[in-house]
C-alpha atoms as a PDB file:
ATOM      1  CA  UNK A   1     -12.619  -9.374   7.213  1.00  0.00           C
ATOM      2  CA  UNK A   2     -12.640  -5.997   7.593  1.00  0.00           C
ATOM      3  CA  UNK A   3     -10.747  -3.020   6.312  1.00  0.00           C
ATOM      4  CA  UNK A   4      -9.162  -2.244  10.056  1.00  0.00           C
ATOM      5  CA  UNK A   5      -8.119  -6.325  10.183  1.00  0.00           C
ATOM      6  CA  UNK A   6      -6.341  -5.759   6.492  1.00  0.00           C
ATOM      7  CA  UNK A   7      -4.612  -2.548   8.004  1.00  0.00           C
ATOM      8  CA  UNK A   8      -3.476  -4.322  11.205  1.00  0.00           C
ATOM      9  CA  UNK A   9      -1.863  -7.341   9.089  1.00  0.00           C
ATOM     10  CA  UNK A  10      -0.396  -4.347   6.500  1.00  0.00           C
ATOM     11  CA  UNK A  11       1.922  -3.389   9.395  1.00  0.00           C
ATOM     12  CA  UNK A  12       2.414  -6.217  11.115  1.00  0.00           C
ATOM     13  CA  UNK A  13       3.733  -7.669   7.887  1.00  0.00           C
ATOM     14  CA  UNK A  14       5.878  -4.676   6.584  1.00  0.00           C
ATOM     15  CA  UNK A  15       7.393  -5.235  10.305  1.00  0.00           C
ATOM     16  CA  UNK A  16       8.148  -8.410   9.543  1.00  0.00           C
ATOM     17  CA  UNK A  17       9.088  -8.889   6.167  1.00  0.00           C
ATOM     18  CA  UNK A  18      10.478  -4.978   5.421  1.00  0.00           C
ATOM     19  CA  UNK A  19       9.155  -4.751   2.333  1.00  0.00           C
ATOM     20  CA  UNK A  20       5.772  -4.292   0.432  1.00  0.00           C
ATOM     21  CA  UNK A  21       4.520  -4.279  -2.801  1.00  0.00           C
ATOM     22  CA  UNK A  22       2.262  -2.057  -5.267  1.00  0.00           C
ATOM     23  CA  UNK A  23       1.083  -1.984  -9.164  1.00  0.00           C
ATOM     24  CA  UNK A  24       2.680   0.224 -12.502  1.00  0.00           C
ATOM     25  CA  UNK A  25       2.087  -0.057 -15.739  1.00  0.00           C
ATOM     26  CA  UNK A  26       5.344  -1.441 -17.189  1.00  0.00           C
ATOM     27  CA  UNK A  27       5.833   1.382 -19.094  1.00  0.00           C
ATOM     28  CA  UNK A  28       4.674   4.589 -17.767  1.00  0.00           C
ATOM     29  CA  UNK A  29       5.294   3.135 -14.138  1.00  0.00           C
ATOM     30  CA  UNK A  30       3.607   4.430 -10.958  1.00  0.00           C
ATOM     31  CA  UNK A  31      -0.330   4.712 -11.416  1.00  0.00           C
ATOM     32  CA  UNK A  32      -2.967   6.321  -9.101  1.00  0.00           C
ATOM     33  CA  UNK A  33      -6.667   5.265  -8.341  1.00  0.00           C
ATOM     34  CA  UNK A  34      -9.425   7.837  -8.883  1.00  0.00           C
ATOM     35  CA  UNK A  35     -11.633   8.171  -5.930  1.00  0.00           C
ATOM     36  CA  UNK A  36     -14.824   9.210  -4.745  1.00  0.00           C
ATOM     37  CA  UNK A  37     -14.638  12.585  -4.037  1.00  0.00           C
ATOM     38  CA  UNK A  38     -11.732  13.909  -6.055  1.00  0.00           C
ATOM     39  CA  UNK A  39      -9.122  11.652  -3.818  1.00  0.00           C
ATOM     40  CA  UNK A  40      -6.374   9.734  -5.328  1.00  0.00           C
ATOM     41  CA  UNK A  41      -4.782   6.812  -3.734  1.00  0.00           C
ATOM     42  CA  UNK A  42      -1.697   4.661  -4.705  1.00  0.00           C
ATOM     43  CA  UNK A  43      -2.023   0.885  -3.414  1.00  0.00           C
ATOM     44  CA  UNK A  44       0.248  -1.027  -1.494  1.00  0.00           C
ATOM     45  CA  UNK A  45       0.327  -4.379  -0.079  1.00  0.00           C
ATOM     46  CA  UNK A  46       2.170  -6.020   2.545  1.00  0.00           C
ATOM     47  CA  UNK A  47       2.416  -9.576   0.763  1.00  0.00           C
ATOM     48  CA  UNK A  48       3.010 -10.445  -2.761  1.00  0.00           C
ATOM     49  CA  UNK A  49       0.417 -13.108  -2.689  1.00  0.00           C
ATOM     50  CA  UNK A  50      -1.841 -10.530  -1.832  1.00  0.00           C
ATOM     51  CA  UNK A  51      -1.091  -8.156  -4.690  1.00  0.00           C
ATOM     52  CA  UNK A  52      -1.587 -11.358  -7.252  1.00  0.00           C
ATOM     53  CA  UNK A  53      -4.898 -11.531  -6.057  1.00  0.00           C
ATOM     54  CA  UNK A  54      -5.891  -8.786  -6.366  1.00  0.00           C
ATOM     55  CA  UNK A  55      -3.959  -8.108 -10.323  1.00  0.00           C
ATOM     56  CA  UNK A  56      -5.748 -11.530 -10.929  1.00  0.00           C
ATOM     57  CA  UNK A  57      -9.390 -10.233 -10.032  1.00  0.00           C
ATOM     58  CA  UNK A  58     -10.543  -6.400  -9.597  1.00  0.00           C
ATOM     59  CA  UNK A  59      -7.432  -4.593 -10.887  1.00  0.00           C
ATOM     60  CA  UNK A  60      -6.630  -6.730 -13.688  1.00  0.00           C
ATOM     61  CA  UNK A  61      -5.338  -4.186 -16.253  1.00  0.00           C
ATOM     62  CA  UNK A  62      -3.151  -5.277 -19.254  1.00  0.00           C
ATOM     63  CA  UNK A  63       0.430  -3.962 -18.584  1.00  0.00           C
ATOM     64  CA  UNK A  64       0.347  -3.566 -14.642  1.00  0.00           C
ATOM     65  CA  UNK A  65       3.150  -5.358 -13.066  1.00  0.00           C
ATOM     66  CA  UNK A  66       4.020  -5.925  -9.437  1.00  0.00           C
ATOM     67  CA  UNK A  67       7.035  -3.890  -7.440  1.00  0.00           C
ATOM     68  CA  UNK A  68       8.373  -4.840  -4.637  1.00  0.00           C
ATOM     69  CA  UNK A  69       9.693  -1.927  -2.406  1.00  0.00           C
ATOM     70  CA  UNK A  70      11.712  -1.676   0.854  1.00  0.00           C
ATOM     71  CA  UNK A  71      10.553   0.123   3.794  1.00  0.00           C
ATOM     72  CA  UNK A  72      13.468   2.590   3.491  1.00  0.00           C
ATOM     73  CA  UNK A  73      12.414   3.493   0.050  1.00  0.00           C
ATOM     74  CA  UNK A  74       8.838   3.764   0.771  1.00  0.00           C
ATOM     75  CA  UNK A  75       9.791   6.137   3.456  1.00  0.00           C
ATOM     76  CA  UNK A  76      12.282   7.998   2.131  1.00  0.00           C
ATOM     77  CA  UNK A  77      11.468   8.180  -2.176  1.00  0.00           C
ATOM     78  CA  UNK A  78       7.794   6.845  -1.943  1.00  0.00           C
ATOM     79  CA  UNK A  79       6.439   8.857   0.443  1.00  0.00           C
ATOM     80  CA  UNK A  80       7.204  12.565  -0.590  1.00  0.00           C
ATOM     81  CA  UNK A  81       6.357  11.960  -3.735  1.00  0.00           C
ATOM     82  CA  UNK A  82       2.440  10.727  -2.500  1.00  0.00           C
ATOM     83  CA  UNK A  83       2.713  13.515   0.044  1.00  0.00           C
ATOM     84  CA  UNK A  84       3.558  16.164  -2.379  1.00  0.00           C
ATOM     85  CA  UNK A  85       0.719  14.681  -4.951  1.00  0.00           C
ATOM     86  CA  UNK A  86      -1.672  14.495  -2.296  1.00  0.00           C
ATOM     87  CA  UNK A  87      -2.284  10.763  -2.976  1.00  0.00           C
ATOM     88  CA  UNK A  88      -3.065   8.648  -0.168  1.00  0.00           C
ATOM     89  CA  UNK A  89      -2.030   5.145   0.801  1.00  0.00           C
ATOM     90  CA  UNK A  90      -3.973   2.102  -0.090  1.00  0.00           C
ATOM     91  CA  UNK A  91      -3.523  -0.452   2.381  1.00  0.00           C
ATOM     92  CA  UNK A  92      -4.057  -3.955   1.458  1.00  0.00           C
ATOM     93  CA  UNK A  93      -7.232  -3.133  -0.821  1.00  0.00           C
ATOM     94  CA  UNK A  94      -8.757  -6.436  -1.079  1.00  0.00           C
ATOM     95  CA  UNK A  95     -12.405  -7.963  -2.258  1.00  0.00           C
ATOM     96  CA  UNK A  96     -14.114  -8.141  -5.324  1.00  0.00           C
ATOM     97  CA  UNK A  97     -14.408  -4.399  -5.738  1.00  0.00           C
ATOM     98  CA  UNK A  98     -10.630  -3.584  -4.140  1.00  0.00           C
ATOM     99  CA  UNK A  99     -11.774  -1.904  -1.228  1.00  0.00           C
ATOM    100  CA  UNK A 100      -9.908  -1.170   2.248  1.00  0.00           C
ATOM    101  CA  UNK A 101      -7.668   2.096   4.121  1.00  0.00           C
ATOM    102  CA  UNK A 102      -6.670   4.319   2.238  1.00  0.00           C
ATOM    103  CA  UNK A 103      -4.448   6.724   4.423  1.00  0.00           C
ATOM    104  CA  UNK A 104      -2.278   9.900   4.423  1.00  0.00           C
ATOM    105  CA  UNK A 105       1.231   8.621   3.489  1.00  0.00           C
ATOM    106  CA  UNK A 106       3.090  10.249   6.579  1.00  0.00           C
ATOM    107  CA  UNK A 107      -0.131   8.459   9.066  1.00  0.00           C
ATOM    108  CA  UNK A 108       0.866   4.819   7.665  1.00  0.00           C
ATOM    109  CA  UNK A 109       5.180   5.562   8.393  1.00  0.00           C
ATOM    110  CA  UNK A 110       3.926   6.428  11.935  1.00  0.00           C
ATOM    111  CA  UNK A 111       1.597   3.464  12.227  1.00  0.00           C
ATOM    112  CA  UNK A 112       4.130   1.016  11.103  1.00  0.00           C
ATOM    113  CA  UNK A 113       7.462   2.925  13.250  1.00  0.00           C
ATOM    114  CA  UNK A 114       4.841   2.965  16.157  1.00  0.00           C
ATOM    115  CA  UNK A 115       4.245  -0.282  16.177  1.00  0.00           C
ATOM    116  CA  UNK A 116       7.830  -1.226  15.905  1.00  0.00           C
ATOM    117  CA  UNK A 117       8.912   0.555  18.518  1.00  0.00           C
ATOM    118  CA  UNK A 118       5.985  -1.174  20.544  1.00  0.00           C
ATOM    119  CA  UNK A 119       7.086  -4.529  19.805  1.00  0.00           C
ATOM    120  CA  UNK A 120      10.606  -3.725  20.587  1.00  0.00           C
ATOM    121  CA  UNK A 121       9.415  -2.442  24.488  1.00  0.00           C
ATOM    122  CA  UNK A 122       7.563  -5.134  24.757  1.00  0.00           C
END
Protein backbone atom coordinates (compact mmCIF):
# COMPACT_ATOMS: atom_id res chain seq x y z
CA UNK A 1 0.00 0.00 0.00
CA UNK A 2 1.33 3.07 -0.58
CA UNK A 3 2.20 6.16 1.37
CA UNK A 4 -0.71 8.37 -0.57
CA UNK A 5 -3.35 5.20 0.32
CA UNK A 6 -2.07 5.54 4.24
CA UNK A 7 -2.65 9.43 3.92
CA UNK A 8 -6.11 9.07 2.32
CA UNK A 9 -7.30 6.54 5.21
CA UNK A 10 -5.37 9.17 7.89
CA UNK A 11 -8.18 11.63 7.06
CA UNK A 12 -10.82 9.73 6.28
CA UNK A 13 -10.45 8.21 9.71
CA UNK A 14 -9.72 11.40 11.83
CA UNK A 15 -13.19 12.40 9.98
CA UNK A 16 -14.69 9.71 11.30
CA UNK A 17 -13.53 8.86 14.53
CA UNK A 18 -12.22 12.70 15.67
CA UNK A 19 -9.40 11.64 17.19
CA UNK A 20 -5.83 10.24 16.47
CA UNK A 21 -3.07 8.99 18.16
CA UNK A 22 0.90 9.47 18.45
CA UNK A 23 4.03 8.14 20.69
CA UNK A 24 5.96 9.94 24.09
CA UNK A 25 8.15 8.69 26.23
CA UNK A 26 6.22 8.42 29.52
CA UNK A 27 8.32 10.66 31.07
CA UNK A 28 9.77 13.35 29.06
CA UNK A 29 6.54 13.17 26.78
CA UNK A 30 6.36 14.40 23.16
CA UNK A 31 9.37 12.97 20.99
CA UNK A 32 10.47 13.89 17.41
CA UNK A 33 11.99 11.65 14.56
CA UNK A 34 15.31 12.70 13.03
CA UNK A 35 15.18 12.81 9.33
CA UNK A 36 17.06 12.74 6.31
CA UNK A 37 18.06 15.97 5.61
CA UNK A 38 17.94 17.83 8.90
CA UNK A 39 13.86 17.40 9.02
CA UNK A 40 12.05 16.44 12.07
CA UNK A 41 8.72 14.87 12.09
CA UNK A 42 6.26 13.97 14.97
CA UNK A 43 3.99 10.80 14.07
CA UNK A 44 0.47 10.47 14.19
CA UNK A 45 -1.96 7.87 13.42
CA UNK A 46 -5.49 7.77 12.70
CA UNK A 47 -6.22 4.30 14.51
CA UNK A 48 -4.92 2.93 17.67
CA UNK A 49 -4.46 -0.44 16.18
CA UNK A 50 -2.30 1.14 13.88
CA UNK A 51 -0.01 2.86 16.37
CA UNK A 52 0.37 -0.78 18.28
CA UNK A 53 1.78 -1.97 15.28
CA UNK A 54 3.87 -0.01 14.66
CA UNK A 55 5.25 0.43 18.88
CA UNK A 56 5.23 -3.46 18.48
CA UNK A 57 7.70 -3.56 15.38
CA UNK A 58 9.96 -0.52 14.01
CA UNK A 59 9.49 2.02 16.83
CA UNK A 60 9.65 -0.22 19.66
CA UNK A 61 11.48 1.94 22.25
CA UNK A 62 11.31 1.14 26.03
CA UNK A 63 9.15 3.89 27.68
CA UNK A 64 7.04 5.14 24.56
CA UNK A 65 3.43 5.05 25.27
CA UNK A 66 0.44 5.76 23.08
CA UNK A 67 -1.81 9.24 23.29
CA UNK A 68 -4.79 9.60 22.06
CA UNK A 69 -5.66 13.23 20.95
CA UNK A 70 -8.81 15.03 19.70
CA UNK A 71 -8.97 16.86 16.56
CA UNK A 72 -9.59 20.14 18.44
CA UNK A 73 -6.43 19.70 20.35
CA UNK A 74 -4.37 18.68 17.50
CA UNK A 75 -5.51 21.80 15.85
CA UNK A 76 -5.52 24.13 18.30
CA UNK A 77 -2.34 22.95 21.08
CA UNK A 78 -0.66 20.35 18.68
CA UNK A 79 -0.26 22.16 15.83
CA UNK A 80 1.55 25.50 16.81
CA UNK A 81 3.70 23.88 18.74
CA UNK A 82 4.99 21.52 15.41
CA UNK A 83 4.58 24.70 13.40
CA UNK A 84 6.67 26.81 15.58
CA UNK A 85 9.40 23.75 15.88
CA UNK A 86 9.32 23.26 12.34
CA UNK A 87 8.42 19.55 12.77
CA UNK A 88 6.30 18.03 10.29
CA UNK A 89 3.44 15.57 10.48
CA UNK A 90 3.86 11.89 10.18
CA UNK A 91 0.93 10.39 8.77
CA UNK A 92 0.23 6.86 9.42
CA UNK A 93 4.06 5.77 9.09
CA UNK A 94 3.71 2.18 8.59
CA UNK A 95 6.12 -0.91 7.31
CA UNK A 96 8.99 -2.48 8.60
CA UNK A 97 11.15 0.62 8.43
CA UNK A 98 8.07 3.23 9.53
CA UNK A 99 7.87 4.95 6.43
CA UNK A 100 4.91 7.17 4.88
CA UNK A 101 3.81 11.40 4.60
CA UNK A 102 5.28 13.32 6.50
CA UNK A 103 3.61 16.86 6.03
CA UNK A 104 3.63 20.54 7.16
CA UNK A 105 1.28 20.59 10.20
CA UNK A 106 -1.04 23.50 8.87
CA UNK A 107 -1.21 21.22 5.06
CA UNK A 108 -2.70 18.06 7.06
CA UNK A 109 -5.65 20.62 9.18
CA UNK A 110 -6.52 21.72 5.59
CA UNK A 111 -6.51 18.24 4.13
CA UNK A 112 -8.64 16.82 6.79
CA UNK A 113 -11.25 20.35 7.10
CA UNK A 114 -11.22 20.02 3.20
CA UNK A 115 -12.32 16.92 3.07
CA UNK A 116 -14.97 17.45 5.62
CA UNK A 117 -16.42 20.08 4.16
CA UNK A 118 -16.47 17.86 0.88
CA UNK A 119 -18.30 15.15 2.42
CA UNK A 120 -20.73 17.45 3.98
CA UNK A 121 -21.67 19.04 0.13
CA UNK A 122 -21.83 15.98 -1.04
Amino acid sequence: MSSSVHADAFYREVIASGELFTVEHEEDGPIEWHLAGGIHARPFWSARSRAVRMLQGPLRRRGLVIVPVIWHEFCSRIVPEMRSAGQLVGLNWHGARARGYNLDPDAVVQAVESMRIGRAAG
